[in-house]
N, C-alpha and C. Protein backbone atom coordinates (compact mmCIF):
# COMPACT_ATOMS: atom_id res chain seq x y z
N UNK A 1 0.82 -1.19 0.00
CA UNK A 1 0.00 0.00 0.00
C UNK A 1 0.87 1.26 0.00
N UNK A 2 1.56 1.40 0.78
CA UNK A 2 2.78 2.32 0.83
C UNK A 2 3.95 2.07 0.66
N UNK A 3 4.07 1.57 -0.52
CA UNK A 3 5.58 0.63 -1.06
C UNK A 3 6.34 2.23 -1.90
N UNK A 4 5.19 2.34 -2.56
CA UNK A 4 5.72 3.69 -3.52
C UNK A 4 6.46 4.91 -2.26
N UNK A 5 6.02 4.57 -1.25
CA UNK A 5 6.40 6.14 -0.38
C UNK A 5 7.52 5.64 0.29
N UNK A 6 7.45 4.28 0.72
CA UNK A 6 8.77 3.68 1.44
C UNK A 6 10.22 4.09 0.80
N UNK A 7 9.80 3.34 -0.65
CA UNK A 7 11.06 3.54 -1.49
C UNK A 7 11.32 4.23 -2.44
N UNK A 8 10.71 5.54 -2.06
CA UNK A 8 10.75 6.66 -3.23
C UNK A 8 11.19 8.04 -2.06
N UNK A 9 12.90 8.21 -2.21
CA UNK A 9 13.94 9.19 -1.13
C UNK A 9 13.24 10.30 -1.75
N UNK A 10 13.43 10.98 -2.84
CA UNK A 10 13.10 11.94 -3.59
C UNK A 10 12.42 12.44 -2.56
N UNK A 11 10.84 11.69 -2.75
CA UNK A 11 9.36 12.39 -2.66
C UNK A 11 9.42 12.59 -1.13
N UNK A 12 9.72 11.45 -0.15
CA UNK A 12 10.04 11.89 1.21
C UNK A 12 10.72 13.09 1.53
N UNK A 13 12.19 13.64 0.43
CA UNK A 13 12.89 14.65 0.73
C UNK A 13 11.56 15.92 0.64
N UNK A 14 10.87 15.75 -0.58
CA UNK A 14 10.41 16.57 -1.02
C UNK A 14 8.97 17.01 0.23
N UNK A 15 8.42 16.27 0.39
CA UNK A 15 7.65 15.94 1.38
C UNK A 15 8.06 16.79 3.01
N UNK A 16 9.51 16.44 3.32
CA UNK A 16 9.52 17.16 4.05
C UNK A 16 10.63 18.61 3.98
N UNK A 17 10.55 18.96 2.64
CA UNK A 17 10.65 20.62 2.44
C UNK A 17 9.44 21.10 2.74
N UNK A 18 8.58 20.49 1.83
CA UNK A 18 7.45 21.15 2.28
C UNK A 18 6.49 21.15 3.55
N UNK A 19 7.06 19.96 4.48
CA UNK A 19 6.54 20.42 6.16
C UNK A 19 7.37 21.48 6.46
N UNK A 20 8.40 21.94 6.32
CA UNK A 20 9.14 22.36 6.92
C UNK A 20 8.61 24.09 6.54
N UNK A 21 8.21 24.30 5.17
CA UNK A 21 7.96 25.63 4.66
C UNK A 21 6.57 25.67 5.68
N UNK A 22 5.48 25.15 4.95
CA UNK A 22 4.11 25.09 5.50
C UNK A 22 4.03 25.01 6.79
N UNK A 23 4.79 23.78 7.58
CA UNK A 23 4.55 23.97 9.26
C UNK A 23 5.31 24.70 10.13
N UNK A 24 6.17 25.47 9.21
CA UNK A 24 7.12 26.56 10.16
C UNK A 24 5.49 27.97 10.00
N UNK A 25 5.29 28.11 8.89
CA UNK A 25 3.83 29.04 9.07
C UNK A 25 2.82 28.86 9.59
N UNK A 26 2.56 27.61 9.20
CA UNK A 26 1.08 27.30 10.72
C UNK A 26 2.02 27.56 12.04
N UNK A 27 2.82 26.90 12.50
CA UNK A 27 3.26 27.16 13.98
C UNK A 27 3.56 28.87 13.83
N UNK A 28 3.67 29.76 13.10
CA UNK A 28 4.06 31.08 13.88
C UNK A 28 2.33 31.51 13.94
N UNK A 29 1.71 30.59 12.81
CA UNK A 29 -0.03 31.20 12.85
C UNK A 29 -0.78 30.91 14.53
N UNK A 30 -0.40 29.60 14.53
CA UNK A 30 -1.04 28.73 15.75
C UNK A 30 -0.50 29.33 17.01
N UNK A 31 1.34 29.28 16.80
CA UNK A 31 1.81 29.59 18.13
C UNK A 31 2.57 30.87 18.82
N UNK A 32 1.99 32.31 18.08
CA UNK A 32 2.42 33.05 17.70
C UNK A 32 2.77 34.04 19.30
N UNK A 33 1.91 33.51 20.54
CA UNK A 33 1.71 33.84 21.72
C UNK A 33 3.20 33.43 22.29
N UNK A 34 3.23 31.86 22.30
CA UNK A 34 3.95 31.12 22.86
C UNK A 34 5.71 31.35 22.33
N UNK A 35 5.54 31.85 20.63
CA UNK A 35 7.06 31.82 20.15
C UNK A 35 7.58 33.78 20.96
N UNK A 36 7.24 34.78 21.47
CA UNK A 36 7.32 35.77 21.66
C UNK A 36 7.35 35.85 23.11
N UNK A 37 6.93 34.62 23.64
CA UNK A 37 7.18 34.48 25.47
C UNK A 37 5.75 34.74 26.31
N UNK A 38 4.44 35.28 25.68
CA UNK A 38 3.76 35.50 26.15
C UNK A 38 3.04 34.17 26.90
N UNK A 39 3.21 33.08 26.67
CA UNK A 39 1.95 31.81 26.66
C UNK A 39 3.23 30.69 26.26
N UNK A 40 2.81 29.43 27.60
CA UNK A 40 3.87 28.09 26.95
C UNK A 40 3.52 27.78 25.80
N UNK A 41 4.86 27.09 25.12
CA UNK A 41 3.87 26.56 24.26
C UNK A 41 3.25 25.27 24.21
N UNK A 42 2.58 24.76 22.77
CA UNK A 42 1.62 23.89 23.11
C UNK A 42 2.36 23.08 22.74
N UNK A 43 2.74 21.67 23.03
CA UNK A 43 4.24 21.03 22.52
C UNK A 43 2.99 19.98 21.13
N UNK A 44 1.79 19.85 21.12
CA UNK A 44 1.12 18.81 20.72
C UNK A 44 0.84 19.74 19.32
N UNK A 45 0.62 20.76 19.56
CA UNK A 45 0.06 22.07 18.33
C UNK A 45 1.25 21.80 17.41
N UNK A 46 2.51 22.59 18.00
CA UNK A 46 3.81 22.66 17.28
C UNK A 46 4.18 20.89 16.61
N UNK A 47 3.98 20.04 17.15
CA UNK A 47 4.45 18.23 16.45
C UNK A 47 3.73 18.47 15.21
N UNK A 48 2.32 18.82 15.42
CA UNK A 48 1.50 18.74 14.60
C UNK A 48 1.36 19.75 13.13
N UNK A 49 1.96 20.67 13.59
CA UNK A 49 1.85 21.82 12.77
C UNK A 49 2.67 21.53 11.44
N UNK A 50 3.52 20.58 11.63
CA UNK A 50 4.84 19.84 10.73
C UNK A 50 4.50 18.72 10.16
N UNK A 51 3.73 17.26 11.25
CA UNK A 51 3.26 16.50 10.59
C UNK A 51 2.13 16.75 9.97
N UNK A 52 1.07 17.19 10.01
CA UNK A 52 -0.06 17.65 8.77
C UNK A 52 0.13 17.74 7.29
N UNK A 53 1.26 18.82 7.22
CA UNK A 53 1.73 18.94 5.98
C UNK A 53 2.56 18.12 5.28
N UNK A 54 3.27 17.23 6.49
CA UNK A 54 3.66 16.11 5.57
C UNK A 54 3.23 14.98 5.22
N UNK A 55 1.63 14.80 5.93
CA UNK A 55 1.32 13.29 5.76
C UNK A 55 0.24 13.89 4.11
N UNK A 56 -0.10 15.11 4.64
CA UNK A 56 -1.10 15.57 3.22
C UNK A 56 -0.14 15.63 1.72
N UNK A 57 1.09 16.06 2.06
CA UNK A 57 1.88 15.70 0.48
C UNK A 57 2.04 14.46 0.61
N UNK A 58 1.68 13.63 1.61
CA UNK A 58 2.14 11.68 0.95
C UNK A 58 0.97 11.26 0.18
N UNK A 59 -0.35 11.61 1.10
CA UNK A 59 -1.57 11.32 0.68
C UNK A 59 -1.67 11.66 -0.59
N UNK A 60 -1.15 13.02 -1.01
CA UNK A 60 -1.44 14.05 -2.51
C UNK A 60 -0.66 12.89 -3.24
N UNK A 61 0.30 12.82 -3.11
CA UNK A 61 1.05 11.98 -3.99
C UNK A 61 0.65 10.43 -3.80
N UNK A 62 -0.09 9.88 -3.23
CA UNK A 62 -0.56 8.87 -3.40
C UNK A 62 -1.98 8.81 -4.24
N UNK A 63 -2.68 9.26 -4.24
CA UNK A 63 -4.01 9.56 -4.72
C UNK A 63 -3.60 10.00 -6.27
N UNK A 64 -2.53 10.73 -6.31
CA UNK A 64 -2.21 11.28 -7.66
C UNK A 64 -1.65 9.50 -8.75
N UNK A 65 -0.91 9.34 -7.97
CA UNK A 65 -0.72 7.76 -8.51
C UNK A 65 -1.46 6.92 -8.75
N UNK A 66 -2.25 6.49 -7.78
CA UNK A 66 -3.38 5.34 -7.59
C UNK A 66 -4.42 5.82 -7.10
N UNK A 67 -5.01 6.43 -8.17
CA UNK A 67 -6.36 7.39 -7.77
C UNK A 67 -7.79 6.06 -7.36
């Protein structure tokens, strides 16, 4: 089922440029209190803010393959 994502380095690299662009902006959207000192932060918000965007480019690229 996920053979194509296992063994395809590329798309993983690629996959996580783009958590890294996208969930560095949700976390300053989400945690914008917490990165400036006002409010802890949320340690579950920030994990998340990174994995979202990368499981949605695996999904994109899976669906795009084997629609």
């Amino acid at each position: 089922m996920f053979s194509h994502i296992r063994d395809n380095t590329p798309l993983l690299l690629r996959a996580a440029k783009t958590a890294m662009v996208v969930g560095t902006i949700l976390l300053i959207i989400n945690q914008y209190e917490a990165l400036i000192g006002a409010t802890p932060i949320n340690t579950v918000k920030a994990v998340l803010s990174y994995c979202v965007p990368f499981c949605v480019f695996l999904y994109g690229s899976k669906t795009r393959i084997n629609p």
